[in-house]
N, C-alpha and C. Protein backbone atom coordinates (compact mmCIF):
# COMPACT_ATOMS: atom_id res chain seq x y z
N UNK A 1 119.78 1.04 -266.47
CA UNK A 1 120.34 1.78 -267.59
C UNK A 1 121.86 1.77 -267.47
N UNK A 2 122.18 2.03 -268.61
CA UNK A 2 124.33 1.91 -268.31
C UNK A 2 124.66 3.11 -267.92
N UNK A 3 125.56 2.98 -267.60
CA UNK A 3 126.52 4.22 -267.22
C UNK A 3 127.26 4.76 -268.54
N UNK A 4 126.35 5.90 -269.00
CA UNK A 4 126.89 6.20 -270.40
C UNK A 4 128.23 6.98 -270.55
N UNK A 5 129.23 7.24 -269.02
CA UNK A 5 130.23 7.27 -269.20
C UNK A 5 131.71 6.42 -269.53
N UNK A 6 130.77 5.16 -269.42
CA UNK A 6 131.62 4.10 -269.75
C UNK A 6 130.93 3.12 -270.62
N UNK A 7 130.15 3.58 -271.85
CA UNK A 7 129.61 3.22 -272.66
C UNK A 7 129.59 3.29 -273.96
N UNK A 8 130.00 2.48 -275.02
CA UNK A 8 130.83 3.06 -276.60
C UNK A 8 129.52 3.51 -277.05
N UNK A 9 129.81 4.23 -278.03
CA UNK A 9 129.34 5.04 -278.96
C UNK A 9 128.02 4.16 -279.60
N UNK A 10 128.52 3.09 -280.18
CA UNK A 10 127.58 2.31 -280.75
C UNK A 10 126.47 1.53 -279.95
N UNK A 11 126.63 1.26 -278.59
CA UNK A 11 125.71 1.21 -277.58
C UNK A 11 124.69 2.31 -277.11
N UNK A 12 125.62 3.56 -276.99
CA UNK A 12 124.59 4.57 -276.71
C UNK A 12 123.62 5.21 -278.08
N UNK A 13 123.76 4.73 -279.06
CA UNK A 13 123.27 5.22 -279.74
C UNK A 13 122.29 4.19 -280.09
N UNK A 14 122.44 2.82 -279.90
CA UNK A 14 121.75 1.38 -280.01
C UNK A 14 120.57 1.69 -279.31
N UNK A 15 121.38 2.34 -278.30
CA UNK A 15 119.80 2.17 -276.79
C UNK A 15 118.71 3.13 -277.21
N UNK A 16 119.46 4.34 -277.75
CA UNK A 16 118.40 5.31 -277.89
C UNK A 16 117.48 4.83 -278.90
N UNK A 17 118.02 4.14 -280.08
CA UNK A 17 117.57 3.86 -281.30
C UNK A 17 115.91 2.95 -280.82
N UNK A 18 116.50 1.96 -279.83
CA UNK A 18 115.80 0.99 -279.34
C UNK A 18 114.46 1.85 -278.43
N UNK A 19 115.05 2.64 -277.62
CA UNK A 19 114.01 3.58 -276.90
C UNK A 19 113.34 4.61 -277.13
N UNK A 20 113.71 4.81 -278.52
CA UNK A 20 112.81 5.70 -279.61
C UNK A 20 111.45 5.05 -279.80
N UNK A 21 111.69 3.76 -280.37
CA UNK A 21 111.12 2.85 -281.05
C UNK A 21 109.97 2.16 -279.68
N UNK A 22 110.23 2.07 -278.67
CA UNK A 22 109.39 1.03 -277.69
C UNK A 22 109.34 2.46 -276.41
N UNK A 23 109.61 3.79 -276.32
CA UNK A 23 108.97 4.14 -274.89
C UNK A 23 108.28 5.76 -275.98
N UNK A 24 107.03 5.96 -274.58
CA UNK A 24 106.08 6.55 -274.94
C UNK A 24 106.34 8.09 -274.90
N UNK A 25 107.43 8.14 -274.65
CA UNK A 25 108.04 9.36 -274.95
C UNK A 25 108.49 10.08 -276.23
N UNK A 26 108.29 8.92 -277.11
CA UNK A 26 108.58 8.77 -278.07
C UNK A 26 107.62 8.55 -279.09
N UNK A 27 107.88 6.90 -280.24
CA UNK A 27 106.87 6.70 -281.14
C UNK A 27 106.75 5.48 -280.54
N UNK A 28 106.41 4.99 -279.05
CA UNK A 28 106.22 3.53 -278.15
C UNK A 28 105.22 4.12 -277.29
N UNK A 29 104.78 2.77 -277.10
CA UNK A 29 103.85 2.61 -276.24
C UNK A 29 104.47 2.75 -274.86
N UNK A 30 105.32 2.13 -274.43
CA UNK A 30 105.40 1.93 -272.89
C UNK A 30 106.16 2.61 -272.10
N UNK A 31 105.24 3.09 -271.17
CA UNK A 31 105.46 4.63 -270.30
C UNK A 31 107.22 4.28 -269.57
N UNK A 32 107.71 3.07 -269.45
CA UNK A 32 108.77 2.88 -269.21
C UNK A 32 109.83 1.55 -269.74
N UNK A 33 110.24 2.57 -270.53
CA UNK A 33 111.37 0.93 -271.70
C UNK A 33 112.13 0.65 -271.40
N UNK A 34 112.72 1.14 -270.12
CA UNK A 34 114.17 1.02 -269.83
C UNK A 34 114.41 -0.28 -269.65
N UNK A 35 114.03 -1.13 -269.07
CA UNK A 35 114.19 -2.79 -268.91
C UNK A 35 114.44 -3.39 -270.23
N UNK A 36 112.98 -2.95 -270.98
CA UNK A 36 113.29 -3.74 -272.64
C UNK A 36 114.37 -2.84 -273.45
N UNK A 37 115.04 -2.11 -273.11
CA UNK A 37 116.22 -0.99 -273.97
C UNK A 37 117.70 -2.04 -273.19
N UNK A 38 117.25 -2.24 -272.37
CA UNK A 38 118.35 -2.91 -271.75
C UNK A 38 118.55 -4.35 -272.16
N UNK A 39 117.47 -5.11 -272.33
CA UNK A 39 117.66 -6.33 -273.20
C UNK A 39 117.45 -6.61 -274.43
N UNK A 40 117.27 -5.51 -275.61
CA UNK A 40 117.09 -5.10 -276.64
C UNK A 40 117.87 -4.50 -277.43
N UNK A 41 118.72 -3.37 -276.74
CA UNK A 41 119.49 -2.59 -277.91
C UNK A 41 120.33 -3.08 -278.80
N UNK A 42 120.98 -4.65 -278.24
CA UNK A 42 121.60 -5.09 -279.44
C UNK A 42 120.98 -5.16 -280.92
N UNK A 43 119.91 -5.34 -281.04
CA UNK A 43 119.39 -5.32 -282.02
C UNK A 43 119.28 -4.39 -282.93
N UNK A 44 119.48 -3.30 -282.48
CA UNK A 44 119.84 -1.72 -283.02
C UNK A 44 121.33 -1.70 -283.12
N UNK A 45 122.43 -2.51 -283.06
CA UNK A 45 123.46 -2.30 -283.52
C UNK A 45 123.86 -1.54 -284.72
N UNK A 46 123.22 -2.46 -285.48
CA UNK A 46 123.69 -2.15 -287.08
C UNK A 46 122.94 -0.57 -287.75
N UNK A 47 121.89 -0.43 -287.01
CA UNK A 47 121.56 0.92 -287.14
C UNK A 47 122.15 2.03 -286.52
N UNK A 48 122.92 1.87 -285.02
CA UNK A 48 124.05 2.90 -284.54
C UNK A 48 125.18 3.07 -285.32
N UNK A 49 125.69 1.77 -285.97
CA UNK A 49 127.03 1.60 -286.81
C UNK A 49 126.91 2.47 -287.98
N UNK A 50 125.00 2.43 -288.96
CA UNK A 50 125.18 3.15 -289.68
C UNK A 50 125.06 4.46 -289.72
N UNK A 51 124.35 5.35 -288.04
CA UNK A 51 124.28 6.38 -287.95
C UNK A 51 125.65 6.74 -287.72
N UNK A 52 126.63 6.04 -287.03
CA UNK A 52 127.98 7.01 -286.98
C UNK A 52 129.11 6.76 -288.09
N UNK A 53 128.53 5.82 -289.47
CA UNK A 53 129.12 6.13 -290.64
C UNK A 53 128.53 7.41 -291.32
N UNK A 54 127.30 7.88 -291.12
CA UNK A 54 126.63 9.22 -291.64
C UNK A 54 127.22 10.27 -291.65
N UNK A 55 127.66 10.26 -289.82
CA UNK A 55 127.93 11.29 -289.25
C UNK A 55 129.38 11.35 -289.52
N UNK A 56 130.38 10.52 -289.42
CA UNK A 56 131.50 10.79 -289.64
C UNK A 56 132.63 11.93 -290.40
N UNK A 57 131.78 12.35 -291.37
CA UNK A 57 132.12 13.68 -292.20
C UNK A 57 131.06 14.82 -291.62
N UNK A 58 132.06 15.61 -290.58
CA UNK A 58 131.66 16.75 -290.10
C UNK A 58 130.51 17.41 -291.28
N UNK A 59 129.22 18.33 -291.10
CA UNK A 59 129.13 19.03 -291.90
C UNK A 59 129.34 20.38 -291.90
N UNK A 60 129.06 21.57 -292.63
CA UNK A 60 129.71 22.79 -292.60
C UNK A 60 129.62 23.46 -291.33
N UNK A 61 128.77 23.07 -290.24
CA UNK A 61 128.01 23.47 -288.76
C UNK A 61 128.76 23.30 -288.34
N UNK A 62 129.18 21.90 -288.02
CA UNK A 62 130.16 20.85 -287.04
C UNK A 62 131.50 21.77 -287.78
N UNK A 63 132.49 21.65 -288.69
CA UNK A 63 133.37 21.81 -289.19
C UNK A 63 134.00 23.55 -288.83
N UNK A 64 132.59 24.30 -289.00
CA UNK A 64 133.00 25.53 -288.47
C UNK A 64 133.20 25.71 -286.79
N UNK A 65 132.44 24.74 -286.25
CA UNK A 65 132.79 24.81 -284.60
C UNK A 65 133.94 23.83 -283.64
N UNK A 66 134.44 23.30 -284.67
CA UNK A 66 135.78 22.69 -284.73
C UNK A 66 136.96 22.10 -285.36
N UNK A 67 137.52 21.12 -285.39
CA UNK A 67 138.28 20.44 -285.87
C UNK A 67 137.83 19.09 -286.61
N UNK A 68 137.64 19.31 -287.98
CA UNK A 68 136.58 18.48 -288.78
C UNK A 68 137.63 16.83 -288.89
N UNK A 69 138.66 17.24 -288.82
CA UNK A 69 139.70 15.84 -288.98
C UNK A 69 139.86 15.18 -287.49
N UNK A 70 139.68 15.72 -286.66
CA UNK A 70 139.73 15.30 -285.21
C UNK A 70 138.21 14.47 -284.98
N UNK A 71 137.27 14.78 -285.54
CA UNK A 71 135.99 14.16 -285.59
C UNK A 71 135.98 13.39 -286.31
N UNK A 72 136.29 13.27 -287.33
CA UNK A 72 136.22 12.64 -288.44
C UNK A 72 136.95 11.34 -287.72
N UNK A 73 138.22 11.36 -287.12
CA UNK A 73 139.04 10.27 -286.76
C UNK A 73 138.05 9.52 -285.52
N UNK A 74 137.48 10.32 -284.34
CA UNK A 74 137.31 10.36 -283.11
C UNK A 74 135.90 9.09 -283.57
N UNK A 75 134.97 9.58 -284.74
CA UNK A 75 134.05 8.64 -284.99
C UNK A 75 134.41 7.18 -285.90
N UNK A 76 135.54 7.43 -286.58
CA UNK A 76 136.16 6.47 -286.97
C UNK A 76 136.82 5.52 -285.95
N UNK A 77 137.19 6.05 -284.83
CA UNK A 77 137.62 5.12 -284.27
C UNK A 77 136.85 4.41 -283.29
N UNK A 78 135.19 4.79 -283.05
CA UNK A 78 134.64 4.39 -282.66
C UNK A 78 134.09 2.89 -283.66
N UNK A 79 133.84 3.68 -284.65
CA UNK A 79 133.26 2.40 -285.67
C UNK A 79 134.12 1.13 -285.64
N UNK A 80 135.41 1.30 -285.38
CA UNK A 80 136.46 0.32 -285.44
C UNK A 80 136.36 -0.63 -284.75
N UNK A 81 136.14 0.11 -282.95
CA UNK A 81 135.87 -0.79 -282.02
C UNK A 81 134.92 -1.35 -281.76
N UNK A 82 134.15 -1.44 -282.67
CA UNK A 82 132.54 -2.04 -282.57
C UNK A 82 133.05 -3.23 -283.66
N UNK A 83 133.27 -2.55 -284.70
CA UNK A 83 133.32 -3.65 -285.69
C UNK A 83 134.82 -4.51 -285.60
């Protein structure tokens, strides 16, 4: 598994996407995905890219528990470095 402290945004969200989908913890069959999450998540790219265009506009939750323009940028600039 990566070291999700040194792991972009669009990866960690790739993997999960991927390990949603294939471990049994989930809606998968196999009691352990981590191997296939690891040679797989690229494939979930374009679905992390579009979950953190979703998210990018704080909603009234997020916005009241912080700084909605600081997020707003912080996920923008993730999308950047992917794409």
């Amino acid at each position: 598994m990566a070291d999700t402290a040194n792991t972009n945004l669009v990866e960690r969200i790739a993997r999960v996407l991927c390990a949603a989908e294939h471990s049994k913890n989930a809606e998968g069959s196999e009691p352990s995905a981590g191997e296939h999450v690891n040679q797989h998540w690229p494939k979930h790219r374009n679905q992390a890219l579009a979950v953190l265009h979703a998210i990018r506009e704080a909603d009234d939750a997020a916005a009241s528990a912080g700084d909605a323009e600081v997020w707003q940028r912080m996920v923008e600039a993730s999308i950047k470095q992917a794409e």
